[in-house]
C-alpha atoms as a PDB file:
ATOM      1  CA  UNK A   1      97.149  96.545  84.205  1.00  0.00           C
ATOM      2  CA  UNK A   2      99.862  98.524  83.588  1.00  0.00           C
ATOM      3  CA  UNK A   3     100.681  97.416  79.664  1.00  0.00           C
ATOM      4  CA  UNK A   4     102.244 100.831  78.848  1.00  0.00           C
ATOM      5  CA  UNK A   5     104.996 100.248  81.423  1.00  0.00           C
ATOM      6  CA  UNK A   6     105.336  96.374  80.110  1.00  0.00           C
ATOM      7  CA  UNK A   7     106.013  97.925  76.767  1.00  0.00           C
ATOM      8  CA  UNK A   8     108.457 100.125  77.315  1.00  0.00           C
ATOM      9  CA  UNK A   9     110.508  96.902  78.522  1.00  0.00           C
ATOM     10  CA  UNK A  10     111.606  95.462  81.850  1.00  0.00           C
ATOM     11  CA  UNK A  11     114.600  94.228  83.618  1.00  0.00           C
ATOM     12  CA  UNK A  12     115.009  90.466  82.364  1.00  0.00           C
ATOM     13  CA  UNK A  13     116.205  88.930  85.230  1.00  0.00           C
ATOM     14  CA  UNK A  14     113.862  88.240  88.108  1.00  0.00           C
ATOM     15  CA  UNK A  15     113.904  85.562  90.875  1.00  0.00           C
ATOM     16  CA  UNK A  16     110.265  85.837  92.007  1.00  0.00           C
ATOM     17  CA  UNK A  17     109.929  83.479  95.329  1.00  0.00           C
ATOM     18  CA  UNK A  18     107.571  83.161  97.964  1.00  0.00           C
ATOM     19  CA  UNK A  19     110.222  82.966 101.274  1.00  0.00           C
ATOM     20  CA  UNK A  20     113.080  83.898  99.475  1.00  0.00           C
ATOM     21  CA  UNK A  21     116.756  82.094  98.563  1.00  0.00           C
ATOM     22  CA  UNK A  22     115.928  79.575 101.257  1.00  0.00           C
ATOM     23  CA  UNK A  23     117.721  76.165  99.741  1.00  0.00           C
ATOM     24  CA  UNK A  24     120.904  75.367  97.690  1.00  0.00           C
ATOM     25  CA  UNK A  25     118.645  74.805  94.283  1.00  0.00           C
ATOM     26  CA  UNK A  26     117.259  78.430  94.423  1.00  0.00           C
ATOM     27  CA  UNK A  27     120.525  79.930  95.732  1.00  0.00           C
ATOM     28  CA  UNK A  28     121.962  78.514  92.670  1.00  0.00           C
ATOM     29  CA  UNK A  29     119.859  79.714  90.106  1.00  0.00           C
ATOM     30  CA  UNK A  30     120.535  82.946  91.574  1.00  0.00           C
ATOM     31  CA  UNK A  31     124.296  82.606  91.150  1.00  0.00           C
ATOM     32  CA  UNK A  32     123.294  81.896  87.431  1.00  0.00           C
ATOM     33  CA  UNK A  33     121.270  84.690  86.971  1.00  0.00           C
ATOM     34  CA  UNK A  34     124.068  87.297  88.998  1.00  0.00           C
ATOM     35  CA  UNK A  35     126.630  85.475  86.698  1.00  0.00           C
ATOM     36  CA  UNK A  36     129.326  85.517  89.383  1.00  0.00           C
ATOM     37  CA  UNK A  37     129.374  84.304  92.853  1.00  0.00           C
ATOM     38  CA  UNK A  38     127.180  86.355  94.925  1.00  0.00           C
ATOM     39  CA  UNK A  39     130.428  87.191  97.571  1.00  0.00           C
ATOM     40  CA  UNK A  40     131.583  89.138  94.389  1.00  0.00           C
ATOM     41  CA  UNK A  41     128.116  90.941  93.951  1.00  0.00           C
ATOM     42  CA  UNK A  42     126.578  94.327  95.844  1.00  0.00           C
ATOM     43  CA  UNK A  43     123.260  94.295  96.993  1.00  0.00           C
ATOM     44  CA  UNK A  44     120.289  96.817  97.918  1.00  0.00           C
ATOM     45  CA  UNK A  45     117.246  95.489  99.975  1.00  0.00           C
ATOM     46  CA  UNK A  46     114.188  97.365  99.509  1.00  0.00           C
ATOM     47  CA  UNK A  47     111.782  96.834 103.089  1.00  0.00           C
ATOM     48  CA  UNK A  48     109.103  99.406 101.433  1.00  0.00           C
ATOM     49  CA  UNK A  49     106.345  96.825 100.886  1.00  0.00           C
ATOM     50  CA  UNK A  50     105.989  96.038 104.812  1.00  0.00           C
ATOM     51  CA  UNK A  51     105.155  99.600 106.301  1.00  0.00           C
ATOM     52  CA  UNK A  52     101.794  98.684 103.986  1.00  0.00           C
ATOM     53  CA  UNK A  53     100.891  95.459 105.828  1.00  0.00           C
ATOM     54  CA  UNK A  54      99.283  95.262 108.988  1.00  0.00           C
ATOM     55  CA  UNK A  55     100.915  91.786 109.921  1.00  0.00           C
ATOM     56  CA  UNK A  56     104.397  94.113 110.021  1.00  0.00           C
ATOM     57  CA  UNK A  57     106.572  96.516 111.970  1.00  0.00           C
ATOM     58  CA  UNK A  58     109.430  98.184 112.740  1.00  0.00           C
ATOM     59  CA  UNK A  59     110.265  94.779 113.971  1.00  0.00           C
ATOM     60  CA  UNK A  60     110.026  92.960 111.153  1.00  0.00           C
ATOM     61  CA  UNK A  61     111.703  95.028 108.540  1.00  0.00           C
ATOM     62  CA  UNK A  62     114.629  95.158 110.997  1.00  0.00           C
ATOM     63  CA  UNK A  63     114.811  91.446 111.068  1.00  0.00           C
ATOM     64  CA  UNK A  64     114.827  91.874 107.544  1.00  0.00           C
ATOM     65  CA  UNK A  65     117.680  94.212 107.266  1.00  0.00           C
ATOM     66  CA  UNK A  66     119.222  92.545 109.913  1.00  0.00           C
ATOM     67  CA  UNK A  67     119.100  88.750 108.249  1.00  0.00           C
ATOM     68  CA  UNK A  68     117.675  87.643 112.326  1.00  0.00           C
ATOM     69  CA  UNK A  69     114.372  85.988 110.996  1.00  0.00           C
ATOM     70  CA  UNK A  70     114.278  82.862 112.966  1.00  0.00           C
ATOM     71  CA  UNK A  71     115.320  79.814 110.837  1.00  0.00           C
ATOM     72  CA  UNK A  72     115.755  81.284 107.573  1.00  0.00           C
ATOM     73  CA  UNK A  73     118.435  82.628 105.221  1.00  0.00           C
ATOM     74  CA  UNK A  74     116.809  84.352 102.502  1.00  0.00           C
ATOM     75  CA  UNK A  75     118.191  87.770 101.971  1.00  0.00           C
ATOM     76  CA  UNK A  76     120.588  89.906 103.258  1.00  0.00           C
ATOM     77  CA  UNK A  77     122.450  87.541 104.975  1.00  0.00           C
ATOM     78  CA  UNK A  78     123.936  85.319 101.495  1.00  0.00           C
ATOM     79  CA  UNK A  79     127.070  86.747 102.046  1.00  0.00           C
ATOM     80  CA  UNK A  80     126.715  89.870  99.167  1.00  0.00           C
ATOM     81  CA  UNK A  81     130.105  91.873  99.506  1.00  0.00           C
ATOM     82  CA  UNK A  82     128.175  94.709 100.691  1.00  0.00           C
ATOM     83  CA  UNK A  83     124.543  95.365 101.441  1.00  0.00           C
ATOM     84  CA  UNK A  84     122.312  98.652 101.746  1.00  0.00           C
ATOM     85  CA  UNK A  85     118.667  99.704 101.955  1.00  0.00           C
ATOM     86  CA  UNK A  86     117.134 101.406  99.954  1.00  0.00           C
ATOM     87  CA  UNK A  87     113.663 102.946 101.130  1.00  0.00           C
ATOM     88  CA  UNK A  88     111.397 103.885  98.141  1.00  0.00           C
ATOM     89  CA  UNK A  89     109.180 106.540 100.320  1.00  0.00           C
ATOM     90  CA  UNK A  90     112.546 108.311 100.896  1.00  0.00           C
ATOM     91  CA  UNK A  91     113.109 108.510  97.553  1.00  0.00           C
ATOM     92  CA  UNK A  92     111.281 111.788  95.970  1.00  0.00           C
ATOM     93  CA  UNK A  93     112.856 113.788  99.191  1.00  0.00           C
ATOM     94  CA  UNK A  94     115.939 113.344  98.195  1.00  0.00           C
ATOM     95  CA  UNK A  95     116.365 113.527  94.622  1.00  0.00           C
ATOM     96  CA  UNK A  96     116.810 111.067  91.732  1.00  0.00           C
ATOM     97  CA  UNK A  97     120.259 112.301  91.089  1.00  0.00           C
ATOM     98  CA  UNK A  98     121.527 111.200  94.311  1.00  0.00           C
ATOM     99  CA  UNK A  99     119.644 107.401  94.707  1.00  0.00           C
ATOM    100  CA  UNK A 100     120.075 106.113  90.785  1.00  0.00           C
ATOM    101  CA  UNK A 101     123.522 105.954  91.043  1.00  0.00           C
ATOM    102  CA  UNK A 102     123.085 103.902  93.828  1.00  0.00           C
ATOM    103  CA  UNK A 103     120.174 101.144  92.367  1.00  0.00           C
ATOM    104  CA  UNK A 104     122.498 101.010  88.776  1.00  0.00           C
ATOM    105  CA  UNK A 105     125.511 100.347  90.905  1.00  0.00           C
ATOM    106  CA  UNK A 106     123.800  97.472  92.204  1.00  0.00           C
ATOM    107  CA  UNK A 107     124.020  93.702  90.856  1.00  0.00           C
ATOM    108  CA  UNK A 108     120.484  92.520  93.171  1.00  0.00           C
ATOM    109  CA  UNK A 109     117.436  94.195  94.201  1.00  0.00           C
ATOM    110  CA  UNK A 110     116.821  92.042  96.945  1.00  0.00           C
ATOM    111  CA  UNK A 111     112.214  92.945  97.388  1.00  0.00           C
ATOM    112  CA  UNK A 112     111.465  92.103 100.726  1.00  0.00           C
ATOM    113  CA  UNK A 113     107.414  90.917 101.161  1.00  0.00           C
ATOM    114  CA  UNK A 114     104.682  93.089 103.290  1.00  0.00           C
ATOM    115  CA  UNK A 115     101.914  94.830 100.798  1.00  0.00           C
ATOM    116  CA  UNK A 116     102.374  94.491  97.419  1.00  0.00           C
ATOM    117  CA  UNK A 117      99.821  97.109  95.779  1.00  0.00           C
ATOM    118  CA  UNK A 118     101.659 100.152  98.918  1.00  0.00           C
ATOM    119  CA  UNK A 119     105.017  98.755  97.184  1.00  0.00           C
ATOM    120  CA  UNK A 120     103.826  99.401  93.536  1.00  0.00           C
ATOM    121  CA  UNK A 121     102.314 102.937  94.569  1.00  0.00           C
ATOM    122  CA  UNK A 122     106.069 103.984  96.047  1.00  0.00           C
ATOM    123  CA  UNK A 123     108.266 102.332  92.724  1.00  0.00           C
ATOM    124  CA  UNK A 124     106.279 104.565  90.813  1.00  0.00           C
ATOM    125  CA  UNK A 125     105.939 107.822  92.912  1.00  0.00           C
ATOM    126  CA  UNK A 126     109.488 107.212  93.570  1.00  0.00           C
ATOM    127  CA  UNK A 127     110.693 106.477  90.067  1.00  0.00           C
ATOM    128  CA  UNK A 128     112.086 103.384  90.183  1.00  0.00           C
ATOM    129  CA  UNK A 129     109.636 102.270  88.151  1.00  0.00           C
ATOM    130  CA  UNK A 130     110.773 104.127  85.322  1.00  0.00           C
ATOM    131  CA  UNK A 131     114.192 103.025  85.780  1.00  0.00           C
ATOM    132  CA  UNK A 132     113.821  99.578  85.538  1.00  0.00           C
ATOM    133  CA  UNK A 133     113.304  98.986  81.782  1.00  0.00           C
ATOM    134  CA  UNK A 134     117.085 100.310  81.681  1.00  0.00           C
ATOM    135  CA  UNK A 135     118.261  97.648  84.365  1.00  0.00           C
ATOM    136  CA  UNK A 136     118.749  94.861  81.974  1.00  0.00           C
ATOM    137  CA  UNK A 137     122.088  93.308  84.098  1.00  0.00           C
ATOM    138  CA  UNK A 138     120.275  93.406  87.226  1.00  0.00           C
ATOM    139  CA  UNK A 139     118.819  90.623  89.173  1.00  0.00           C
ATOM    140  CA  UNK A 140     115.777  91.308  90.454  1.00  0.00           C
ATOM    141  CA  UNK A 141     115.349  89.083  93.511  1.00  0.00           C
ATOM    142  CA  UNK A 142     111.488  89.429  95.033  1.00  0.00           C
ATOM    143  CA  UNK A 143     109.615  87.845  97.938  1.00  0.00           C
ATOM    144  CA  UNK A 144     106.347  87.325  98.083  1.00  0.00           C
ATOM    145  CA  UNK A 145     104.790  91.086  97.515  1.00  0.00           C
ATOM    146  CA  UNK A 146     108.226  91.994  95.717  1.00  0.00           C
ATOM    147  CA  UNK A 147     107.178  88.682  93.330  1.00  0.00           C
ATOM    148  CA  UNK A 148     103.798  89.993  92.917  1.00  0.00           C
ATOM    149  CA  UNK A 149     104.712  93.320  91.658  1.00  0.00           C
ATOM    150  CA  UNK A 150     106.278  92.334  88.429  1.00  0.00           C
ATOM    151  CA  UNK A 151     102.832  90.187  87.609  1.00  0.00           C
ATOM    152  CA  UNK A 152      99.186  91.146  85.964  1.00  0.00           C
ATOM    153  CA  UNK A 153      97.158  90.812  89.089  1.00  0.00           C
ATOM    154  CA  UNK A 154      97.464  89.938  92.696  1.00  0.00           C
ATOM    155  CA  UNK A 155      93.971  88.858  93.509  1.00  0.00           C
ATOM    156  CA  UNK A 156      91.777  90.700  95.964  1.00  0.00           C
ATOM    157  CA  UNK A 157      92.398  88.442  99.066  1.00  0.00           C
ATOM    158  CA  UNK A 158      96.117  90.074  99.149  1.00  0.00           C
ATOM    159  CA  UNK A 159      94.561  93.512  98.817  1.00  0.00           C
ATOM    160  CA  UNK A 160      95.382  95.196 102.741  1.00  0.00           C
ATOM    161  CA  UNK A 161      96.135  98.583 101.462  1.00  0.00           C
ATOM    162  CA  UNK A 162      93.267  99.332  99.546  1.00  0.00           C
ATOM    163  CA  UNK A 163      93.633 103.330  98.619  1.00  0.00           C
ATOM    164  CA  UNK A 164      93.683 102.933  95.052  1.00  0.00           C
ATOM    165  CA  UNK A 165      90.767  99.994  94.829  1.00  0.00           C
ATOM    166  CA  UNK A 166      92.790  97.834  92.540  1.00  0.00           C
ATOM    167  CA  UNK A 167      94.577  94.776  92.596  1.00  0.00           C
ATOM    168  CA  UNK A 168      96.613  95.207  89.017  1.00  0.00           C
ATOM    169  CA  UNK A 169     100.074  95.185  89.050  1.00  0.00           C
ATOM    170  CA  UNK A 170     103.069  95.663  86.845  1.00  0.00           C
ATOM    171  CA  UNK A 171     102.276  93.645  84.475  1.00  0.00           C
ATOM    172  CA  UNK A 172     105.980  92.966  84.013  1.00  0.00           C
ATOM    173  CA  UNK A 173     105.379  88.900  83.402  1.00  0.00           C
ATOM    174  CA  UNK A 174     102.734  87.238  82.076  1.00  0.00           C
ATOM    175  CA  UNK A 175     101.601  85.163  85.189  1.00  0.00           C
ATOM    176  CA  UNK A 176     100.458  85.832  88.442  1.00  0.00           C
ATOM    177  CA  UNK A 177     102.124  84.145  91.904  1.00  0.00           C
ATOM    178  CA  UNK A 178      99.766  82.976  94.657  1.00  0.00           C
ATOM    179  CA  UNK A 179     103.065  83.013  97.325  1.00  0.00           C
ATOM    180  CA  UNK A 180     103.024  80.664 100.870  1.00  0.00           C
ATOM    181  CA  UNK A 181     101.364  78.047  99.336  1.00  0.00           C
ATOM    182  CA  UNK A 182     100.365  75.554 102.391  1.00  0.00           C
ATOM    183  CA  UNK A 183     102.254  77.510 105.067  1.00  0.00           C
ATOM    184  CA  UNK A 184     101.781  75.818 108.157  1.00  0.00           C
ATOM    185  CA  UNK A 185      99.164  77.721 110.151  1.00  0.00           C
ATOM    186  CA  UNK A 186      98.006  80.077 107.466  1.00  0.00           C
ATOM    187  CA  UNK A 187      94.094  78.323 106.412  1.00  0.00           C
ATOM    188  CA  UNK A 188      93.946  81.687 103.729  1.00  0.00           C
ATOM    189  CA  UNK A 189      97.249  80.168 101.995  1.00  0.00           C
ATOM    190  CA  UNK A 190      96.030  76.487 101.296  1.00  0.00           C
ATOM    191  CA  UNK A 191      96.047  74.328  98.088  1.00  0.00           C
ATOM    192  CA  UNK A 192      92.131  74.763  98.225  1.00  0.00           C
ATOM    193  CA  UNK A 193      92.382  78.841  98.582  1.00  0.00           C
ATOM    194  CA  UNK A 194      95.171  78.748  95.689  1.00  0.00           C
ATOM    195  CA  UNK A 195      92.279  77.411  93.108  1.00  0.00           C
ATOM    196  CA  UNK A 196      89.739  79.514  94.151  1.00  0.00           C
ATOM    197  CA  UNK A 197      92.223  82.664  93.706  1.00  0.00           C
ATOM    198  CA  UNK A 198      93.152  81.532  90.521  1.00  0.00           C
ATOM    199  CA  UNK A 199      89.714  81.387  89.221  1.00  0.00           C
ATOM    200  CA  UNK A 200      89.144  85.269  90.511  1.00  0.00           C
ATOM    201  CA  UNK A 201      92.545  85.923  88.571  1.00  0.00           C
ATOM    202  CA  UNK A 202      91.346  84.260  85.553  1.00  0.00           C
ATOM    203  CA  UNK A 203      95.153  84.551  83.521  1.00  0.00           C
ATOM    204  CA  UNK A 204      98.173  82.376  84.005  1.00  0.00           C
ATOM    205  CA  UNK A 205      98.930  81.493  87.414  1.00  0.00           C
ATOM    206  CA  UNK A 206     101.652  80.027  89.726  1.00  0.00           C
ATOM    207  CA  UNK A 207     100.954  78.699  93.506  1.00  0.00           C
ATOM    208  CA  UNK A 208     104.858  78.592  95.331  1.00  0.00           C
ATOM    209  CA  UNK A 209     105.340  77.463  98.164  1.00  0.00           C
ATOM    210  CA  UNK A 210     108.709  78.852 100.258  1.00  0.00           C
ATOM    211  CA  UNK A 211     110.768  76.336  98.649  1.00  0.00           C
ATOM    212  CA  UNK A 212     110.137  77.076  95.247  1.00  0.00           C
ATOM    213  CA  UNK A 213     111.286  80.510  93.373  1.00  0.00           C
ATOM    214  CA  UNK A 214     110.101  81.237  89.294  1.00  0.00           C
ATOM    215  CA  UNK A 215     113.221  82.302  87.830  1.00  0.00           C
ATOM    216  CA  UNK A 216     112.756  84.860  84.527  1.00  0.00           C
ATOM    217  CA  UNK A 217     115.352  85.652  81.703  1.00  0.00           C
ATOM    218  CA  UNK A 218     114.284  87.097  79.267  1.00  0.00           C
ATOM    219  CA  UNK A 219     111.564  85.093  77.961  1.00  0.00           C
ATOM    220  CA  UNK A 220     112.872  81.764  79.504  1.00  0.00           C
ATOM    221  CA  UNK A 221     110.378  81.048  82.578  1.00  0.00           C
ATOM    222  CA  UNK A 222     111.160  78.022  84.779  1.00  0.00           C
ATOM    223  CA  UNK A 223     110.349  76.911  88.355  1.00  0.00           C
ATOM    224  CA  UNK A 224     112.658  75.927  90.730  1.00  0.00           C
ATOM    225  CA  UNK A 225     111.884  73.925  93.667  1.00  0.00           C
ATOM    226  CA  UNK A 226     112.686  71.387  96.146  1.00  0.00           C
ATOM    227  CA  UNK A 227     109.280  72.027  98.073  1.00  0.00           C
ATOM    228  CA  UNK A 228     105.598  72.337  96.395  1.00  0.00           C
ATOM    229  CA  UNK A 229     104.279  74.448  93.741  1.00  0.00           C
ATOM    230  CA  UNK A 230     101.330  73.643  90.633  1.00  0.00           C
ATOM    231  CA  UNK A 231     100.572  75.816  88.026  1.00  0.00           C
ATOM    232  CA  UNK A 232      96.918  77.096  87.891  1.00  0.00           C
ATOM    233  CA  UNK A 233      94.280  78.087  84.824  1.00  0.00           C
ATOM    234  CA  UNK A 234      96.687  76.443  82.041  1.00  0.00           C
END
């Protein structure tokens, strides 16, 4: 676990969900969070964590950049006054004095899902790990991998890029998220699966469901939901 970065400090506004701002109670907790309405507020999305999953594609991240995933509204498409992308393997080739002004600039990080442990490897060899602890005004906004980051542990059975042979995280929060809880289709994602990950996690744990976000301020944690959620190893 990565307790030096933890130390150093974090940004203290996250809204860690499973499918994203995807009903009026999460969409307003965001507003809170921003603390102006999010037509006044700039955006970056950051697609990096699907290029490490083998369930995406060029497809899918353009659906995410694109807000055209069928029957949601999670991301780009909340009606930000502007919107960019921000690709952390891009990063290093370009230079750090050209990109931070760009992530301080922003009000959201908006963390799209795919592999969560190939997103942790590019924030740091990127170095937007090391700028977060100075982000204290913005609103980190993850789903499902970009939720997963900011925790202890993300359990083996999310492990598909396996390079480094870990499953440790940030560290950033003291909990870990098991995301799509009950997803219709998905037998790995059920209620039963959820307690036998937690068990294998051992710490602190949250099962979300795409209706539910865990919104973080400082050291004020509460769940927000109009679906399902339960908290785990209490």
């Amino acid at each position: 676990m990565d307790y030096e970065f933890a130390q150093r400090g974090s940004i203290v506004k996250l809204l860690l969900t499973s499918g994203g701002v995807t009903n009026p109670s999460i969409r307003s907790e965001l507003v809170d969070l921003l603390g102006k309405p999010i037509e006044e507020s700039d955006a970056l999305l950051i697609p990096t964590a699907q290029w490490g999953h083998p369930m995406c594609s060029p497809q899918t991240v353009w659906m995410s950049t694109a807000g055209r995933w069928p029957d949601q509204t999670g991301l780009t498409e909340l009606g930000w006054r502007s919107v960019g992308v921000l690709e952390l393997s891009a990063l290093p080739t370009i230079g750090r004095e050209r990109w931070e002004p760009w992530v301080t600039a922003a009000d959201a990080l908006l963390v799209d899902g795919g592999e969560a442990i190939y997103l942790i490897r590019w924030m740091r060899e990127s170095g937007l790990a090391d700028l977060l602890p100075s982000l204290a005004d913005t609103v980190w906004v993850g789903v499902s991998a970009g939720s997963m980051v900011m925790t202890p542990r993300i359990g083996r059975q999310f492990v598909e890029w396996d390079v480094d042979g870990t499953d440790e995280a940030l560290g950033v929060v003291d909990f870990s998220i098991f995301p799509h809880l009950d997803y219709p289709g998905w037998a790995s994602n059920s209620s039963e699966s959820a307690v036998r990950w937690a068990a294998e996690i051992e710490g602190r744990s949250f099962a979300i469901d795409d209706a539910t976000a865990i919104a973080v301020h400082g050291h004020d944690v509460r769940v927000i939901s109009e679906g399902k959620w339960r908290e785990l190893n209490v």
